[in-house]
Structures are given as structure tokens and as C-alpha cells.
N, C-alpha and C. Protein backbone atom coordinates (compact mmCIF):
# COMPACT_ATOMS: atom_id res chain seq x y z
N UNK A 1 7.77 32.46 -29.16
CA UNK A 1 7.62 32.68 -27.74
C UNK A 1 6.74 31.57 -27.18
N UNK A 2 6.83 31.01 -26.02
CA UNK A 2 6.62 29.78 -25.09
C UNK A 2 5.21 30.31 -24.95
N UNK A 3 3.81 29.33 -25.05
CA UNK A 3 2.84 29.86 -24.45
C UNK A 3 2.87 29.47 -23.07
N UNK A 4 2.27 31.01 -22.02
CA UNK A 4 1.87 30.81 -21.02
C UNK A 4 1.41 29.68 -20.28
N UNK A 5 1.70 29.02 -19.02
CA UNK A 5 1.07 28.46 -17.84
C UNK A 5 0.36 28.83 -17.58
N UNK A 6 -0.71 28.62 -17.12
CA UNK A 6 -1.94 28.77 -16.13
C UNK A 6 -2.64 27.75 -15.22
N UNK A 7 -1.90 27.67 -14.01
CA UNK A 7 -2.40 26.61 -13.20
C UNK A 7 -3.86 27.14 -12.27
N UNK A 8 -4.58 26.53 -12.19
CA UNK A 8 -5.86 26.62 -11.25
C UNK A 8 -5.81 26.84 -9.77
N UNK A 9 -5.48 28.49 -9.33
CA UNK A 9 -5.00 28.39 -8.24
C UNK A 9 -5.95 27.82 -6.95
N UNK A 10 -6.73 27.28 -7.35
CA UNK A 10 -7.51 25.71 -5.98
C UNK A 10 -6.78 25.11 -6.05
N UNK A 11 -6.62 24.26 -7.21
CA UNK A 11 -5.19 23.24 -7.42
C UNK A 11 -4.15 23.63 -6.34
N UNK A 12 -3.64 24.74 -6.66
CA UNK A 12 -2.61 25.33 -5.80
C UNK A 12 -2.79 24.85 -4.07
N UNK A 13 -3.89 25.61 -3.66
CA UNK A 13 -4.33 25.64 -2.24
C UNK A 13 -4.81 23.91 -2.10
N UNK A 14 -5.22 23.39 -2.92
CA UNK A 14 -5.50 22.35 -2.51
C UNK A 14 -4.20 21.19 -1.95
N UNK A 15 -2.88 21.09 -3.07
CA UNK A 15 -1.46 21.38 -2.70
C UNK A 15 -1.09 21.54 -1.60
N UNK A 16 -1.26 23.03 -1.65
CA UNK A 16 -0.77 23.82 -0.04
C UNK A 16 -1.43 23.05 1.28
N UNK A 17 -2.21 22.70 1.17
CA UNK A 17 -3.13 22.05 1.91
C UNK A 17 -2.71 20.57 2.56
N UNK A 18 -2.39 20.12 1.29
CA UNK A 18 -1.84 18.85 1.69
C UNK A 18 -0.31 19.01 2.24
N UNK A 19 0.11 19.47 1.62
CA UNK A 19 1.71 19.71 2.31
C UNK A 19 1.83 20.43 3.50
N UNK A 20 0.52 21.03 3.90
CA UNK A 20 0.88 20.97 5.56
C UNK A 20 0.73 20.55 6.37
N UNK A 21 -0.65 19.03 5.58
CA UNK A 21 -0.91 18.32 6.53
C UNK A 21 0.64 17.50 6.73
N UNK A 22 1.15 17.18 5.62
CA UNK A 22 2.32 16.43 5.27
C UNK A 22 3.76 16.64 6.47
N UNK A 23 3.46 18.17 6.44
CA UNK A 23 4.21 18.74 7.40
C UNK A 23 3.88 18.37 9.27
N UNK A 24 3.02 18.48 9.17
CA UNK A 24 2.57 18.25 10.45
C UNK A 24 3.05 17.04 11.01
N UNK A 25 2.62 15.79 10.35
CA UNK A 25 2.95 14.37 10.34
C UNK A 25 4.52 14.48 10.44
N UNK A 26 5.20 14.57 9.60
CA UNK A 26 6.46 15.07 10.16
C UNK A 26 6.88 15.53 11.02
N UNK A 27 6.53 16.45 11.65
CA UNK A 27 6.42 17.17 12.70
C UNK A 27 6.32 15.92 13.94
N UNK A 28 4.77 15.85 14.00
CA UNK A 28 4.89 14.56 15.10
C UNK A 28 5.37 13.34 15.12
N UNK A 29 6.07 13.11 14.46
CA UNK A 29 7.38 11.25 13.78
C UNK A 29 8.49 12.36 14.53
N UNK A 30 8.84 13.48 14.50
CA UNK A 30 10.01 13.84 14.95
C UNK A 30 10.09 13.84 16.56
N UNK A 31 8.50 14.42 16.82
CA UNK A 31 8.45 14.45 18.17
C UNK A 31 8.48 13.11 18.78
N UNK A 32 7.57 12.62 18.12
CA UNK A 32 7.15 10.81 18.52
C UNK A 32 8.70 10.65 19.04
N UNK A 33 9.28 10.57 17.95
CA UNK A 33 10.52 9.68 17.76
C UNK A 33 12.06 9.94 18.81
N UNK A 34 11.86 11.33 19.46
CA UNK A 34 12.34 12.28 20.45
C UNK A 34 11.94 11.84 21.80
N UNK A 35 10.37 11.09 21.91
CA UNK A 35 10.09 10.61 23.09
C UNK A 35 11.02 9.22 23.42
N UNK A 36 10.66 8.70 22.64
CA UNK A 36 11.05 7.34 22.83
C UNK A 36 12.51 7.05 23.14
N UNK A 37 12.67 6.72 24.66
CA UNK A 37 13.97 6.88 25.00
C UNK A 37 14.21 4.98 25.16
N UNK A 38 15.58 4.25 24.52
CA UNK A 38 15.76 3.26 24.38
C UNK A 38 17.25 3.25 25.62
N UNK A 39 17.01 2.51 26.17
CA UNK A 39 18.68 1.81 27.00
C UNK A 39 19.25 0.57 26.46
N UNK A 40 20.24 0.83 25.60
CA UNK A 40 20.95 -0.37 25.58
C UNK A 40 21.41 -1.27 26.23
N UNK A 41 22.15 -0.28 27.38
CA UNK A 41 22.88 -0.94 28.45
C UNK A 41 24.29 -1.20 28.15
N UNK A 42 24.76 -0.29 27.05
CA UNK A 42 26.34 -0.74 26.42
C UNK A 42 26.16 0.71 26.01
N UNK A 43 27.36 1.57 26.84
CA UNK A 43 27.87 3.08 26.26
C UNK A 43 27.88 3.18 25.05
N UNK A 44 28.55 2.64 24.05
CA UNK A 44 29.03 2.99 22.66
C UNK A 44 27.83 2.91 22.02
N UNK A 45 27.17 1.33 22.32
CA UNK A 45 25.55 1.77 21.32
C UNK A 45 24.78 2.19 21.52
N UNK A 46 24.22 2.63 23.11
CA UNK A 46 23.54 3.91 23.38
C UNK A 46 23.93 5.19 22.73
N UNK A 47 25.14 5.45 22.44
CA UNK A 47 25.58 6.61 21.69
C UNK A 47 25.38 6.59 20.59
N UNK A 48 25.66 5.39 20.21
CA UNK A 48 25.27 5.14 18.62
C UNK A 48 23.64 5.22 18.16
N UNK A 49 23.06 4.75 19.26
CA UNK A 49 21.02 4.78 19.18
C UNK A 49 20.72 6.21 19.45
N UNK A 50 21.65 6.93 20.25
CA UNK A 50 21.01 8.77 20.14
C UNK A 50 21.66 9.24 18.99
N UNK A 51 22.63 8.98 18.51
CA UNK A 51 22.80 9.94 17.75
C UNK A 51 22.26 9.70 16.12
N UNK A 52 21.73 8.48 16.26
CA UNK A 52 21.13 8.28 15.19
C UNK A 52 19.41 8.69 15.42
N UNK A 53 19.01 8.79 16.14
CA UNK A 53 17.81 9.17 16.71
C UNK A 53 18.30 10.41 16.37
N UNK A 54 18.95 11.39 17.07
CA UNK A 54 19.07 12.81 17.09
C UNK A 54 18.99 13.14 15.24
N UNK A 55 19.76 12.48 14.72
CA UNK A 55 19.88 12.38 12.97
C UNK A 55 19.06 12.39 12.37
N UNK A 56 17.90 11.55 12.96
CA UNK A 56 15.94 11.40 12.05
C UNK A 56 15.88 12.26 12.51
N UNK A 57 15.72 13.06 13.85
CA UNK A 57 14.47 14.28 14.17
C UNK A 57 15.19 15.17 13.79
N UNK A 58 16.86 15.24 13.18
CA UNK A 58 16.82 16.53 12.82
C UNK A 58 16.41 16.83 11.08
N UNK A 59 16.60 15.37 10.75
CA UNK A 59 16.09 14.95 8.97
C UNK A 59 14.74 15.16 9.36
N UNK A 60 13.65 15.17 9.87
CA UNK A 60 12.19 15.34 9.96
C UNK A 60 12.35 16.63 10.27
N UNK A 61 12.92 17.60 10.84
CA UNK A 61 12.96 18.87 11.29
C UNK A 61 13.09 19.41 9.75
N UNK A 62 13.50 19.57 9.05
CA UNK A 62 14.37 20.08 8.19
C UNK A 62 13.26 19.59 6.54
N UNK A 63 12.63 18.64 6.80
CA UNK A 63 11.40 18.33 6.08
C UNK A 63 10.04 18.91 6.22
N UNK A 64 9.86 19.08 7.28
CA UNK A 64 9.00 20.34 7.87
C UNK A 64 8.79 21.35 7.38
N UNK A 65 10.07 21.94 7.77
CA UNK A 65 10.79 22.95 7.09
C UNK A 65 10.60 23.87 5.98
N UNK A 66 11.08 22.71 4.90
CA UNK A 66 10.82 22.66 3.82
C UNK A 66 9.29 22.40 3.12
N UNK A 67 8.95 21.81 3.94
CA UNK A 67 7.02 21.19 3.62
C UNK A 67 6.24 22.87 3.80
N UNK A 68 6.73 23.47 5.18
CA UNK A 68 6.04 24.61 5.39
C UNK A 68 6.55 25.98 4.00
N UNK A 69 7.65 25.86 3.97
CA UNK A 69 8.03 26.79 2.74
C UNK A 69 7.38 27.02 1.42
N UNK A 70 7.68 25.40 0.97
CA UNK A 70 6.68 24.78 -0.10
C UNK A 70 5.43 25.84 -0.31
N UNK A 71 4.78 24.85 1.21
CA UNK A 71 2.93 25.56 0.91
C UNK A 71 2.90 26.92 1.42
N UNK A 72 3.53 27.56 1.68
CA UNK A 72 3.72 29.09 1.68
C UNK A 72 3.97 29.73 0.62
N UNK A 73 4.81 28.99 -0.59
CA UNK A 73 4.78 29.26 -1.80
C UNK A 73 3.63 29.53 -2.55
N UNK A 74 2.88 28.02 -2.43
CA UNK A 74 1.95 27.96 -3.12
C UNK A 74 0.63 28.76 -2.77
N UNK A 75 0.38 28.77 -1.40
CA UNK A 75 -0.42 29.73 -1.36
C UNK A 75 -0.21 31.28 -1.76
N UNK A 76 0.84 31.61 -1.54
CA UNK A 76 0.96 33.18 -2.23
C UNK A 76 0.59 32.89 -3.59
N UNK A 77 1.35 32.27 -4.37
CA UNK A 77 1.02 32.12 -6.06
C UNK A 77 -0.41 31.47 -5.96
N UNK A 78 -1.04 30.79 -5.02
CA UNK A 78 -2.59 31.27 -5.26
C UNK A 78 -3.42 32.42 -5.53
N UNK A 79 -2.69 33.08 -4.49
CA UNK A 79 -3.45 34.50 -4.45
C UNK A 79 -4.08 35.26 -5.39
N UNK A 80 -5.09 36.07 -5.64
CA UNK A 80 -5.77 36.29 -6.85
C UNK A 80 -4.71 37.55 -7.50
N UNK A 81 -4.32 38.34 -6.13
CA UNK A 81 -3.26 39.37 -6.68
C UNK A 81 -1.69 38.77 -6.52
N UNK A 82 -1.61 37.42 -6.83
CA UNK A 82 -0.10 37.46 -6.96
C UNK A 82 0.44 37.87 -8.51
N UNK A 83 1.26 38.30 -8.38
CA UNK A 83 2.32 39.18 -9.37
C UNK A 83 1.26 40.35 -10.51
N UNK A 84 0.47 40.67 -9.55
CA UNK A 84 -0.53 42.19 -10.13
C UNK A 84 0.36 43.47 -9.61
């Protein structure tokens, strides 16, 4: 039989910690990047510059996302009563 893991749940929170700063930053590159309105001055590549714009903030949305899940993880499996 496999011996047990035992990770240091600070370690954990410390983790969690960072991945929401991680998240955050993400967060504002999506917003940032949402402000910034560009004119080409040519229909097709203005369409082509939003929808590739729209494409990062929804790839930064979705990293977030996932960043917040993450350290929601980890903080529960911090917890002193997780799986008691």
C-alpha cells in the first residue's frame, strides 16, 4: 500500500493566495484589454481587431475562472476539518 501525502496546509493557502492574486491580474488584462478601443478605418480588419480582442477577454475570462476554482480548492483542502 502507497504511503500517504501530507502537504502543509499554509503551503496550500499560501498557493491559494497566489492564484488569486494571479486571478485578479487576469481579471484586469481582460478588462484593460476591453477598454482599449482601436479604429482601423477598414471594415473587415476592424472586425478582424474585435473579434480577436473579444477572443483574449474571453481566454482571460475563462482563466479567471479557473484561477478562482483552483484556490477554492485549495483552500477547502486547507481546512483543518477537510475530509474529518
Amino acid at each position: 500500500m502507497p504511503a500517504a501525502h501530507s502537504v502543509d496546509p499554509t503551503w496550500l493557502d499560501v498557493v491559494a493566495t497566489q492564484l488569486t492574486r494571479s486571478r485578479t491580474a487576469a481579471l484586469e488584462a481582460s478588462h484593460e484589454l476591453l477598454a482599449h478601443y482601436s479604429d482601423t478605418g477598414d471594415a473587415p480588419t476592424q472586425r478582424s481587431v474585435d473579434t480577436l480582442i473579444n477572443h483574449a477577454a474571453e481566454a482571460l475570462g475563462a482563466l479567471t475562472d479557473s484561477l478562482a476554482d483552483a484556490s477554492r480548492a485549495l483552500q477547502e483542502a486547507a481546512r483543518p476539518d477537510h475530509g474529518a
